[in-house]
N, C-alpha and C. Protein backbone atom coordinates (compact mmCIF):
# COMPACT_ATOMS: atom_id res chain seq x y z
N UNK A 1 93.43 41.89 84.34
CA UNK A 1 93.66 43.16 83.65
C UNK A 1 95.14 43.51 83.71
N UNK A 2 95.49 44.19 82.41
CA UNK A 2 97.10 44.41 82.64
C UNK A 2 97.84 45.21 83.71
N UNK A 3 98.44 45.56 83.79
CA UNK A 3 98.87 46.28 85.08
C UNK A 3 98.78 47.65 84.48
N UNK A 4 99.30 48.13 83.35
CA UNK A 4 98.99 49.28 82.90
C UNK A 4 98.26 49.74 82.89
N UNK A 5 96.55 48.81 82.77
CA UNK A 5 95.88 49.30 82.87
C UNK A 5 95.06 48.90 83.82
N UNK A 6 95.10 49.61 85.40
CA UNK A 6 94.60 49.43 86.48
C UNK A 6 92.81 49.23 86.74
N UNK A 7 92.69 48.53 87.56
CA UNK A 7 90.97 48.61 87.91
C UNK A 7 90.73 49.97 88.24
N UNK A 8 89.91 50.24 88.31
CA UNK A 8 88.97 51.56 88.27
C UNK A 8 88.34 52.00 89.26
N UNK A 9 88.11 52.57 90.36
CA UNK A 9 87.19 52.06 91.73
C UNK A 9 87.07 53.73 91.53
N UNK A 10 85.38 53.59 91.67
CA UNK A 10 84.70 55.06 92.46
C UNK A 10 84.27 54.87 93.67
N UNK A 11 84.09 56.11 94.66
CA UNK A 11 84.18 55.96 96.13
C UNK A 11 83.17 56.67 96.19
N UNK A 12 82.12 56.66 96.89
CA UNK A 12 81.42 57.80 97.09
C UNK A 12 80.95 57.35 98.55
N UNK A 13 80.88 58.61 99.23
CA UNK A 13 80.44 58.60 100.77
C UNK A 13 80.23 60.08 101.03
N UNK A 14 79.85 60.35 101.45
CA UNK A 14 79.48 61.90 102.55
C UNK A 14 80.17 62.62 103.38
N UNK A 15 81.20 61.15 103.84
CA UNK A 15 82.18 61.64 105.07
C UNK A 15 83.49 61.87 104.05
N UNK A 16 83.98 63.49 104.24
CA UNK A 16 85.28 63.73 103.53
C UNK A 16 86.53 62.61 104.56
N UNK A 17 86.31 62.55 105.69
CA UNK A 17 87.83 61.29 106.84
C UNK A 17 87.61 60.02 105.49
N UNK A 18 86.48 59.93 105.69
CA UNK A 18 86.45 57.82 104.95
C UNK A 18 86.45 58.62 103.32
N UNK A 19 86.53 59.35 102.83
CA UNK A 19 86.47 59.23 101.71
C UNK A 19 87.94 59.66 101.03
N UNK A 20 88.86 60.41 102.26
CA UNK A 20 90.32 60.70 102.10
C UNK A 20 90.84 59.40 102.47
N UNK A 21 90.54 58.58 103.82
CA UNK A 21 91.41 57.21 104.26
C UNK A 21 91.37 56.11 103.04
N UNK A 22 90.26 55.94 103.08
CA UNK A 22 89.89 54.77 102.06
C UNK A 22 90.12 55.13 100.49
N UNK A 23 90.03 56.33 100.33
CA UNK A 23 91.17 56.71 98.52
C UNK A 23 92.48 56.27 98.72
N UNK A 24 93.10 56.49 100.00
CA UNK A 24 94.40 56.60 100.19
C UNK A 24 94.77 54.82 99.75
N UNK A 25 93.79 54.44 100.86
CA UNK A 25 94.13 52.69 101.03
C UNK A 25 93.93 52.06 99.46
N UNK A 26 92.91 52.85 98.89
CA UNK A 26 92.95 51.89 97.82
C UNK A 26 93.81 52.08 96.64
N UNK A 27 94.68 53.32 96.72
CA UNK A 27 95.65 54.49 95.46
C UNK A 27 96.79 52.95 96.19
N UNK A 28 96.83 53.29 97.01
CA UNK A 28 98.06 52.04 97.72
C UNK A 28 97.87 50.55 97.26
N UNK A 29 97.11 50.18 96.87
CA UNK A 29 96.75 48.88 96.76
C UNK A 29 97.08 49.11 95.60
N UNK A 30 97.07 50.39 94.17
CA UNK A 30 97.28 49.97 92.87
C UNK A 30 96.03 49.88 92.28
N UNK A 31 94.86 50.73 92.83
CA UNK A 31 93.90 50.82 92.19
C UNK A 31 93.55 52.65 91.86
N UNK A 32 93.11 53.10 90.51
CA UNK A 32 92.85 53.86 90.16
C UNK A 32 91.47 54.26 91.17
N UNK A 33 91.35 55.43 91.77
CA UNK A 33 90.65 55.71 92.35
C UNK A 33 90.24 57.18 92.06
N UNK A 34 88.97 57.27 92.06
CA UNK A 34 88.03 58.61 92.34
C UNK A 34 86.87 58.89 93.42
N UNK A 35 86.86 59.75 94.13
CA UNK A 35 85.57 60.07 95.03
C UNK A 35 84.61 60.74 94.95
N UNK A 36 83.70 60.50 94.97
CA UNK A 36 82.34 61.72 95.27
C UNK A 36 81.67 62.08 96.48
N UNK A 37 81.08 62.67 96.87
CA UNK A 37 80.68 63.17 98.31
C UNK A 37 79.13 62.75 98.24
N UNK A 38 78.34 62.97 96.91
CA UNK A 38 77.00 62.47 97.24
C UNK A 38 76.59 61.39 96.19
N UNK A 39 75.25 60.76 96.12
CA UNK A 39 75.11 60.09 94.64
C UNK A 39 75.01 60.69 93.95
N UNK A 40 74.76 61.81 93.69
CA UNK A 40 74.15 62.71 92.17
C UNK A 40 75.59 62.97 91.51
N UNK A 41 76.49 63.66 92.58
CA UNK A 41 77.99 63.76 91.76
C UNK A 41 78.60 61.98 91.38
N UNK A 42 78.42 61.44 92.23
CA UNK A 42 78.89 59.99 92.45
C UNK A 42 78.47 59.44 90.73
N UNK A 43 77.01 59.66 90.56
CA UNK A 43 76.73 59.10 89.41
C UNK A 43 77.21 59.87 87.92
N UNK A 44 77.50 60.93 88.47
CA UNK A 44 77.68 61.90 86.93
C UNK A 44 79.35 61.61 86.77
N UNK A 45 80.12 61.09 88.12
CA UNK A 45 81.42 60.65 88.02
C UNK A 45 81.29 59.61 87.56
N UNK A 46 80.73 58.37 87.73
CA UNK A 46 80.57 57.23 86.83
C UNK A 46 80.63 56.89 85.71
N UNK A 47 79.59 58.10 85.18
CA UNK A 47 79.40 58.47 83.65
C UNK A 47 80.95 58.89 82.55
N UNK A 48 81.77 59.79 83.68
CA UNK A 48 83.00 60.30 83.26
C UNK A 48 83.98 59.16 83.74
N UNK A 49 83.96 58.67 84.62
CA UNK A 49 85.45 57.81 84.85
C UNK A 49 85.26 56.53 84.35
N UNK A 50 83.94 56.15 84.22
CA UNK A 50 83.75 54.38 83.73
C UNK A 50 84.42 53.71 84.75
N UNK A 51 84.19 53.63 85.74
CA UNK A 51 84.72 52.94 86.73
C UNK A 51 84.88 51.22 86.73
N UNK A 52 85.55 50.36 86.60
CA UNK A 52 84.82 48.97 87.10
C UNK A 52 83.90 48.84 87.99
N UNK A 53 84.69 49.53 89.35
CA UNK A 53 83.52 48.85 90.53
C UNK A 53 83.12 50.03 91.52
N UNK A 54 82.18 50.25 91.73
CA UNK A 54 82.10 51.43 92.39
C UNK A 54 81.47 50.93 94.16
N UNK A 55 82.08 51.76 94.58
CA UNK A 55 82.02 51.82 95.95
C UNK A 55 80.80 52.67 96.56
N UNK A 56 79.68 52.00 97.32
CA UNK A 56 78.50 53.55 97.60
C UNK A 56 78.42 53.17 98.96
N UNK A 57 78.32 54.48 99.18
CA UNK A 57 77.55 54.51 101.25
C UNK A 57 75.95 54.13 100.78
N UNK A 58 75.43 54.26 101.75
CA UNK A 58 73.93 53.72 101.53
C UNK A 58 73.21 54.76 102.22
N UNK A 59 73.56 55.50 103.24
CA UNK A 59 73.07 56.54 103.98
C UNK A 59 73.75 57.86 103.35
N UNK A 60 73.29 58.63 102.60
CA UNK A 60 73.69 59.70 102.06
C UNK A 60 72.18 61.14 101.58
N UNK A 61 72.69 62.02 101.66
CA UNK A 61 71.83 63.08 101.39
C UNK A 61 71.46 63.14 99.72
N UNK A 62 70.71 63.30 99.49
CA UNK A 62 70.31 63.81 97.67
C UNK A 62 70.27 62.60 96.96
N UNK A 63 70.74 61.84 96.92
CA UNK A 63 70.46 60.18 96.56
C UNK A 63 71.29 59.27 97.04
N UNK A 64 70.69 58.40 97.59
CA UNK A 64 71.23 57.53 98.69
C UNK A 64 72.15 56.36 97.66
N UNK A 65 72.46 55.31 98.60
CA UNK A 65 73.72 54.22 97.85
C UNK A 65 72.30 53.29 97.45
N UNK A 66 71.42 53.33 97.78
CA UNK A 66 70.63 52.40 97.07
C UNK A 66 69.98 53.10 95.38
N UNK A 67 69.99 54.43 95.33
CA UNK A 67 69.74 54.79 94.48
C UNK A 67 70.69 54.65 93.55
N UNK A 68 71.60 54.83 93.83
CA UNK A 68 73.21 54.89 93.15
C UNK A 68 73.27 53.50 92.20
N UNK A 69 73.03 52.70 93.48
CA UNK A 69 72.86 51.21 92.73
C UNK A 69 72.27 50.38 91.49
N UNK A 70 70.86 50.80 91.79
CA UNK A 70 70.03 50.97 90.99
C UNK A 70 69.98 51.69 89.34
N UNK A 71 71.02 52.65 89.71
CA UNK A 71 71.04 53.96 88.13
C UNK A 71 72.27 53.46 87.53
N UNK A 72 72.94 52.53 88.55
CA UNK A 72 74.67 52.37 87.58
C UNK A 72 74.00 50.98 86.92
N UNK A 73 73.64 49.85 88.01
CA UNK A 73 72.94 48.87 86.91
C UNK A 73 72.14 49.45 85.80
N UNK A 74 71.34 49.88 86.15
CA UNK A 74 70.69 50.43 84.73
C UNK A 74 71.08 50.75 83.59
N UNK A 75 72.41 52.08 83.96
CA UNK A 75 73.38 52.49 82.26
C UNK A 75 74.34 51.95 82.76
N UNK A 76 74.79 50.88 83.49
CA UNK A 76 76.24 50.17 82.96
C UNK A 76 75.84 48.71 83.96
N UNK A 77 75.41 47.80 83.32
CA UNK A 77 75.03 46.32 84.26
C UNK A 77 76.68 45.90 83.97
N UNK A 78 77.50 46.50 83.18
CA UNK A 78 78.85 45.55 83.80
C UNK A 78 79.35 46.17 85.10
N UNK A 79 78.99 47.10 85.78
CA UNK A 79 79.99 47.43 86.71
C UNK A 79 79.47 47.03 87.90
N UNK A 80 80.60 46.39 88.39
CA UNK A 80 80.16 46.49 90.07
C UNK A 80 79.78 47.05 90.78
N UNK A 81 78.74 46.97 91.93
CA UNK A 81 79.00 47.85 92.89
C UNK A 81 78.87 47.25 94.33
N UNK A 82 79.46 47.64 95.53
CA UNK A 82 79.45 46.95 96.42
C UNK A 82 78.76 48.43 97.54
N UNK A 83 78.28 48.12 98.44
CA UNK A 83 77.31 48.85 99.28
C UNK A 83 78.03 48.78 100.38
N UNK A 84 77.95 49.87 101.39
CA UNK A 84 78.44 50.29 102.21
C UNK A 84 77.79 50.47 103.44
N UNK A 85 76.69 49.61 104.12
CA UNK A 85 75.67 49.53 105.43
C UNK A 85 76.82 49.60 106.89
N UNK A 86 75.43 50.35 107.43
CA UNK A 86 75.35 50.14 109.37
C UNK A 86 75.22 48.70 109.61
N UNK A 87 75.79 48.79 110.67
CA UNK A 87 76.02 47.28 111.43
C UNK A 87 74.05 47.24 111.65
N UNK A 88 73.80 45.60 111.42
CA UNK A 88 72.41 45.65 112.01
C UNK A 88 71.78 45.57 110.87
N UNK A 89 71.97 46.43 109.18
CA UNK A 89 71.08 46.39 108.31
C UNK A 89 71.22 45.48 107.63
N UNK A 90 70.57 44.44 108.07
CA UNK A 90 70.67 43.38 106.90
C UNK A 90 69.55 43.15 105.95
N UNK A 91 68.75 43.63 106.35
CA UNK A 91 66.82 44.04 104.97
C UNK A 91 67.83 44.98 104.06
N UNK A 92 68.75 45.93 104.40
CA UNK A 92 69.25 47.13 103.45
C UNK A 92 70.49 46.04 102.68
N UNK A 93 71.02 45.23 102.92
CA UNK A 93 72.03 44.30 102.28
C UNK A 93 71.19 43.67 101.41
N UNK A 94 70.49 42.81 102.28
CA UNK A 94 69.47 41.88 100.98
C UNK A 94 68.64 42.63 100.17
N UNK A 95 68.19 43.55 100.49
CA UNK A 95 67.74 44.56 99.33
C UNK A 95 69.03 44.69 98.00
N UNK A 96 70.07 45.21 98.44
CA UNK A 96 70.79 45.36 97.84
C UNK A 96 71.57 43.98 96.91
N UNK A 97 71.84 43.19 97.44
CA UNK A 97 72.16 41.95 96.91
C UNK A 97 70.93 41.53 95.71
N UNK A 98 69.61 41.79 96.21
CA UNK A 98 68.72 41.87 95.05
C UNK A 98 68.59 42.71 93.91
N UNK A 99 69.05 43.65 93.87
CA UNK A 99 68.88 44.50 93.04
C UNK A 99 70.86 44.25 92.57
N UNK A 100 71.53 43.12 92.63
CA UNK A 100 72.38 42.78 92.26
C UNK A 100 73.82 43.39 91.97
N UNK A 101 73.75 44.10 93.69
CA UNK A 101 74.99 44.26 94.26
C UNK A 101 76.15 42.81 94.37
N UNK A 102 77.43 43.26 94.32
CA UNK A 102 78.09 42.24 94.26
C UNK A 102 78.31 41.40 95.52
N UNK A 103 78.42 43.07 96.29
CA UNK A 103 78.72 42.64 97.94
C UNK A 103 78.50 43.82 98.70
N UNK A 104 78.45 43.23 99.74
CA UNK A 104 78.33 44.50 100.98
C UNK A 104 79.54 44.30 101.85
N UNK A 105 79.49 45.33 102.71
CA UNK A 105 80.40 45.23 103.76
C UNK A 105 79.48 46.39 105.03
N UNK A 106 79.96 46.18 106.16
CA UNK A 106 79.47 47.36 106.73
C UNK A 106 80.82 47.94 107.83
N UNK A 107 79.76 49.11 108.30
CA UNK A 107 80.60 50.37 108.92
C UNK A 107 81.17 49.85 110.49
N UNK A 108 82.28 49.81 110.71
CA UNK A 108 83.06 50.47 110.32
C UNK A 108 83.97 49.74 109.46
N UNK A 109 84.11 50.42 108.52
CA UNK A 109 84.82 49.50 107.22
C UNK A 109 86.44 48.98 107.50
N UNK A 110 87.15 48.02 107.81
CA UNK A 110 88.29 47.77 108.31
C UNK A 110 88.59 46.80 106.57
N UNK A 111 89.73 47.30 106.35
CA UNK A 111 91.20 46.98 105.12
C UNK A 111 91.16 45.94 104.62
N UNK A 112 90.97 44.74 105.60
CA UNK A 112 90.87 43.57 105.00
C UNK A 112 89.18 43.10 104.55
N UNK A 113 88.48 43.62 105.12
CA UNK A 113 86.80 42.95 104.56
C UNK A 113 87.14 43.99 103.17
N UNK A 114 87.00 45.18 103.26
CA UNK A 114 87.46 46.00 102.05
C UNK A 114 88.08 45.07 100.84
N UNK A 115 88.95 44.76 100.93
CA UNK A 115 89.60 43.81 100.03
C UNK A 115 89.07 42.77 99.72
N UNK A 116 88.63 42.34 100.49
CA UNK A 116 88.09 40.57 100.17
C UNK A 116 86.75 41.33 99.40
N UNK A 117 86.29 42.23 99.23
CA UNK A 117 84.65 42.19 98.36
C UNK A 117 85.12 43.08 97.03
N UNK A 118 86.30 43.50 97.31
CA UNK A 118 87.10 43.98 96.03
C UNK A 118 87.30 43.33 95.12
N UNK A 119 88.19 41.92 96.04
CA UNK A 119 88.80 40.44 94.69
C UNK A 119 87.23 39.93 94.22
N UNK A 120 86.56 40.23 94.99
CA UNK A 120 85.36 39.30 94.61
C UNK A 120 84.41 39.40 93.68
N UNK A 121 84.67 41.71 93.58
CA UNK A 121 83.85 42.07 92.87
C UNK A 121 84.76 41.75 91.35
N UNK A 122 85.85 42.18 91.34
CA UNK A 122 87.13 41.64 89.99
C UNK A 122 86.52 40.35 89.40
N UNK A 123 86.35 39.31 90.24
CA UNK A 123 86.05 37.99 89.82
C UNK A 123 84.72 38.02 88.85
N UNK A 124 84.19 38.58 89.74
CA UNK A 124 82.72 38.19 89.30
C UNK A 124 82.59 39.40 87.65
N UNK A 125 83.46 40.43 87.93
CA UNK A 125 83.28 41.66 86.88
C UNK A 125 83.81 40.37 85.72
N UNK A 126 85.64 40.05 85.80
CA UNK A 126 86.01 38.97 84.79
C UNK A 126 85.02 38.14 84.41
N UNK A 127 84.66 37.67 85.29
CA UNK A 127 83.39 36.03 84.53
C UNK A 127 82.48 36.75 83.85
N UNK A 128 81.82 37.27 83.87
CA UNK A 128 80.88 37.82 83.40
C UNK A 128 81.04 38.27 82.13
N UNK A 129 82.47 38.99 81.71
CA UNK A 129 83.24 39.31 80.81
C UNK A 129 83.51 38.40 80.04
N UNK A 130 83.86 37.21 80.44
CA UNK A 130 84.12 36.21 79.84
C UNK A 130 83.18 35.17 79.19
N UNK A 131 81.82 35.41 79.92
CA UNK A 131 80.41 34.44 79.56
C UNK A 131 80.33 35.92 78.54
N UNK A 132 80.22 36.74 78.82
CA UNK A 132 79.27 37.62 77.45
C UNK A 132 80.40 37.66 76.18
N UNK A 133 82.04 37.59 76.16
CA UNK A 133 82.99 37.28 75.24
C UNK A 133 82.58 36.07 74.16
N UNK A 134 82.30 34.71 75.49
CA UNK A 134 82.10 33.75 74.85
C UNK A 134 80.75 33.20 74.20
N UNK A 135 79.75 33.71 74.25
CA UNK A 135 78.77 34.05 73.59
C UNK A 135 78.29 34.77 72.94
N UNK A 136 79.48 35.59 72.68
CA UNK A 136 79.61 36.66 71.15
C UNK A 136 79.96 35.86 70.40
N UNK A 137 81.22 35.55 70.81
CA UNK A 137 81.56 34.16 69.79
C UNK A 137 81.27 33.35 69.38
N UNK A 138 80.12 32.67 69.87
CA UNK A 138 79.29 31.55 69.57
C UNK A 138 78.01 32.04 68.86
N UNK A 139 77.65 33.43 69.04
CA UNK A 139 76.66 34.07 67.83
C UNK A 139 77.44 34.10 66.74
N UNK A 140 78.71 35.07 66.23
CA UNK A 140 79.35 35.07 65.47
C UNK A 140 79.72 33.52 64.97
N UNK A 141 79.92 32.72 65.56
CA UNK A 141 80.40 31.55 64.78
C UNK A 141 78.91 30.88 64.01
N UNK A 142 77.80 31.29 64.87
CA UNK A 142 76.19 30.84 64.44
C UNK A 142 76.26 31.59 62.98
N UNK A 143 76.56 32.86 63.30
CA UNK A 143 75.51 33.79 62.56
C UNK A 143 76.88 33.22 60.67
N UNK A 144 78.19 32.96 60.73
CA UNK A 144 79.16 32.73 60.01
C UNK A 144 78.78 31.87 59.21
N UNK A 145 77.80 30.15 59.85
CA UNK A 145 78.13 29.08 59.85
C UNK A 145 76.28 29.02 59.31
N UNK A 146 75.83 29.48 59.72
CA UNK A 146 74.13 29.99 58.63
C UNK A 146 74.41 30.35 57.37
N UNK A 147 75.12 31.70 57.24
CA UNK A 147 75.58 32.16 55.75
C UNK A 147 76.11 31.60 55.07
N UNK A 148 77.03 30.01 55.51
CA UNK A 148 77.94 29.70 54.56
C UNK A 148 77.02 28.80 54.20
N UNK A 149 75.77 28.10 55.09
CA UNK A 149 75.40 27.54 54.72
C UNK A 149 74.42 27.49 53.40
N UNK A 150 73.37 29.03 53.58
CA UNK A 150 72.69 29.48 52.67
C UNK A 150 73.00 29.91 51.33
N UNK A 151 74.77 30.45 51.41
CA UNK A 151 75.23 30.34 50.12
C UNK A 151 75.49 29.29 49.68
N UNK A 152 75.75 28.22 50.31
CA UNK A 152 75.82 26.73 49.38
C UNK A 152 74.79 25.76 49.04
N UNK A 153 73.85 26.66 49.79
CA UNK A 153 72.37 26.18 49.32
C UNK A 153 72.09 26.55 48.05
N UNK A 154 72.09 28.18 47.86
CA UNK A 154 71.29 28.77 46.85
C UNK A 154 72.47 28.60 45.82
N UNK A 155 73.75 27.94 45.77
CA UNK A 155 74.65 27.65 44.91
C UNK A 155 74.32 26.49 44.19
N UNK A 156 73.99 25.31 45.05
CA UNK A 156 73.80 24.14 44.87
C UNK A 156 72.03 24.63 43.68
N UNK A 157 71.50 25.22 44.66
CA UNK A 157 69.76 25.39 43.82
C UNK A 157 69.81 25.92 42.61
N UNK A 158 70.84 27.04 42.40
CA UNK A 158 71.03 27.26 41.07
C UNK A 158 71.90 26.44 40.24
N UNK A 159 72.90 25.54 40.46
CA UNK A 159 72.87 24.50 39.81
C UNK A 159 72.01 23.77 39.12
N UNK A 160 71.58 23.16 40.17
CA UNK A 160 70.43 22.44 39.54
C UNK A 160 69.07 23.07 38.88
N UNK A 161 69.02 23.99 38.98
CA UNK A 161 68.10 24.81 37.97
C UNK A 161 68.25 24.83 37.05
N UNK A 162 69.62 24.92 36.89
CA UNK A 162 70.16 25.68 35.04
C UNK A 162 70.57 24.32 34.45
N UNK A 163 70.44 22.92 35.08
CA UNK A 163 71.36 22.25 34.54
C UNK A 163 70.03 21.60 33.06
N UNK A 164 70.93 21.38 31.74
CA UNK A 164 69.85 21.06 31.06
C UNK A 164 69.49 19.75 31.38
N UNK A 165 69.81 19.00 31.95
CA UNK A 165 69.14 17.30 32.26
C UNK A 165 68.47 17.73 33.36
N UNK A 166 67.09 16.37 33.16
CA UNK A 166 66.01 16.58 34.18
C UNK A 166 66.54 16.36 35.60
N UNK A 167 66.37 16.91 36.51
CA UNK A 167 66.73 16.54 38.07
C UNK A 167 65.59 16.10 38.95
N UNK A 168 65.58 15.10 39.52
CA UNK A 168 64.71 15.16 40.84
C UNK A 168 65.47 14.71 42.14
N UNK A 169 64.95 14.55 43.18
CA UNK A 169 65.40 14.44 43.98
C UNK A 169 64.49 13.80 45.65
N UNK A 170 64.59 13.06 46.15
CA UNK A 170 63.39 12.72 47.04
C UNK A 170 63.64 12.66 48.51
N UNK A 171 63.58 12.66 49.69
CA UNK A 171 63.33 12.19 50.90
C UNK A 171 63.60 11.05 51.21
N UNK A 172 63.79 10.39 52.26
CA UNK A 172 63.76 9.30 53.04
C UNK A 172 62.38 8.36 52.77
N UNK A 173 61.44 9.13 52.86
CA UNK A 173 59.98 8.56 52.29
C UNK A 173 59.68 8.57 51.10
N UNK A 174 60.74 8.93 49.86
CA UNK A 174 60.72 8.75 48.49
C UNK A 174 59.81 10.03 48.50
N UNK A 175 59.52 10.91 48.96
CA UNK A 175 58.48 12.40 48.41
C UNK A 175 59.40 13.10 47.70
N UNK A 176 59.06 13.71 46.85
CA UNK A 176 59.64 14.53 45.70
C UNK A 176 59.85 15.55 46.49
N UNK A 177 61.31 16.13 46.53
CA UNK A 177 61.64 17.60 47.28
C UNK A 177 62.64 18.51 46.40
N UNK A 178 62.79 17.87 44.98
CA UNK A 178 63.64 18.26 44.32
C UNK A 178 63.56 18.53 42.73
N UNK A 179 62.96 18.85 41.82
CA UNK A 179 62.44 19.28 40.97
C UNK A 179 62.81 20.37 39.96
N UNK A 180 63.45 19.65 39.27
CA UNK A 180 64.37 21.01 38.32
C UNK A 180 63.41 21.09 36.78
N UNK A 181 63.58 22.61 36.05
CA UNK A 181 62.67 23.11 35.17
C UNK A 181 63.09 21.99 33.95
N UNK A 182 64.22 21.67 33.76
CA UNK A 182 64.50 20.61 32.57
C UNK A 182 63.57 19.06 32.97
N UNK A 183 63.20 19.04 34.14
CA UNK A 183 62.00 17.69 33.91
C UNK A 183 61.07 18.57 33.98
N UNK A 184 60.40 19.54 34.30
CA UNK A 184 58.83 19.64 34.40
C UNK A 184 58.74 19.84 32.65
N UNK A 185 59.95 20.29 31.74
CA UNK A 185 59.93 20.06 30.54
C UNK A 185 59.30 18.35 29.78
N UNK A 186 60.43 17.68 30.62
CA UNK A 186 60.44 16.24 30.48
C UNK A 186 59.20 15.49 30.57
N UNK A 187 58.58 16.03 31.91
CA UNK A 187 57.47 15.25 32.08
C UNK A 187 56.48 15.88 31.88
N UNK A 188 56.00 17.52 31.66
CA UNK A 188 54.85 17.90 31.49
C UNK A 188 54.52 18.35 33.57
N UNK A 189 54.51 18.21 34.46
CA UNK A 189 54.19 18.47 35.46
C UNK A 189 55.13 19.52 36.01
N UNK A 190 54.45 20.53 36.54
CA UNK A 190 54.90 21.86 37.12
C UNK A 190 55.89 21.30 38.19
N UNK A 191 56.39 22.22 38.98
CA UNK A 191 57.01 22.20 40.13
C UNK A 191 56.43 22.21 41.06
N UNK A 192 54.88 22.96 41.54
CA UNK A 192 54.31 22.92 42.47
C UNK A 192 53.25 21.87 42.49
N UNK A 193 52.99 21.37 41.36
CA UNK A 193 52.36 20.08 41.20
C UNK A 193 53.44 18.76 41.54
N UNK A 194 54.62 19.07 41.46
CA UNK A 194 55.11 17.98 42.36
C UNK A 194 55.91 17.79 43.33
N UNK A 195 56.31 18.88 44.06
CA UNK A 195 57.30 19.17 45.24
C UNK A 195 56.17 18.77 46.30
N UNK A 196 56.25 17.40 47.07
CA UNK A 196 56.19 17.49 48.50
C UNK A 196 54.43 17.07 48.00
N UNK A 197 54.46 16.51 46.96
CA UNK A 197 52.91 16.07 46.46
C UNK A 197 53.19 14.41 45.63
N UNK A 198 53.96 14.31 45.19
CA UNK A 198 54.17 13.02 44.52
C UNK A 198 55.24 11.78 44.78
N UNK A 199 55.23 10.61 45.27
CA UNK A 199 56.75 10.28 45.51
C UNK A 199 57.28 9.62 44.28
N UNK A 200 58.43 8.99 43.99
CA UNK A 200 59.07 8.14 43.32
C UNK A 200 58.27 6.45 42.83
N UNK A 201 57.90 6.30 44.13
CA UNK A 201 56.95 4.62 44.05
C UNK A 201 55.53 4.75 43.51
């Protein structure tokens, strides 16, 4: 991402100390930062800041970091979020990792694990960005590469419709697949009497 335009990180925790230290640490690092105190504000800040990656405690009053988790995948599966556990919870991590958290870390949160699930969540936000980029592109080149085809179909079909000499046309197995109105003139036999009913031999 350009530098101008910085990553995005929402914070949300309960504790105003970790939610002033850890804004601080991360405004320092060069990341756009916002906080919330519970999930309910946490999520209605989401909605307003579009965050990349959001940051949740997991132990919180009014909706917890697992709820948080859960509602940002839901209206935004691009954004990260990384979870914020007690030493010991690891059913509350793998929960979370299932419901396709990027990463966890736990309490007490020290600068450098902080960081390392930051680059990680960036990475994984980019790739992801980059598989759904590149498979736009590859619909768009599908959806381009159908149309050109169907117009040179129905170009080619009206050709040979209008042309006044009889046309046919056959298969690999000599079956008639090609049948223009100047032979069913020629020969007396319809088109549906001989498309994919009569061969050449």
């Amino acid at each position: 991402m350009p530098e101008n335009h910085p990553w995005k990180i929402l914070l949300i925790d309960d504790e105003p100390s970790i939610r002033k230290v850890t804004g601080i640490a991360l405004e320092d690092a060069g990341y756009r930062v916002q906080t919330a105190e519970d999930g309910e504000k946490g999520l209605a800040a989401c909605r307003e800041f579009a965050p990349h990656i959001v940051i949740t405690d997991i132990r919180m009053p009014k909706m917890d970091g697992m709820a948080v988790l859960e509602s940002v995948k839901n209206e935004f599966p691009e954004t990260e979020v990384i979870v914020v556990t007690a030493y010991g919870e690891m059913d509350v991590a793998i929960r979370a990792l299932q419901l396709d958290a990027s990463d966890f870390i736990t309490k007490p949160v020290h600068d450098d694990a902080l960081h390392v699930a930051i680059q990680r969540a960036i990475k994984r936000y980019n790739d992801k960005k980059q598989l759904a980029d590149y498979t736009r592109f590859l619909e768009e080149g599908w959806n381009q590469t159908t149309r050109e085809l169907m117009e040179a179909f129905h170009f080619e079909n009206s050709l040979i419709e209008s042309s006044m000499d009889g046309i046919v046309g056959c298969d690999a197995e000599e079956t008639i697949i090609t049948y223009n109105k100047s032979m069913e003139s020629m020969l007396g036999y319809t088109k549906s009497e001989v498309i994919r009913s009569k061969t050449l031999s």
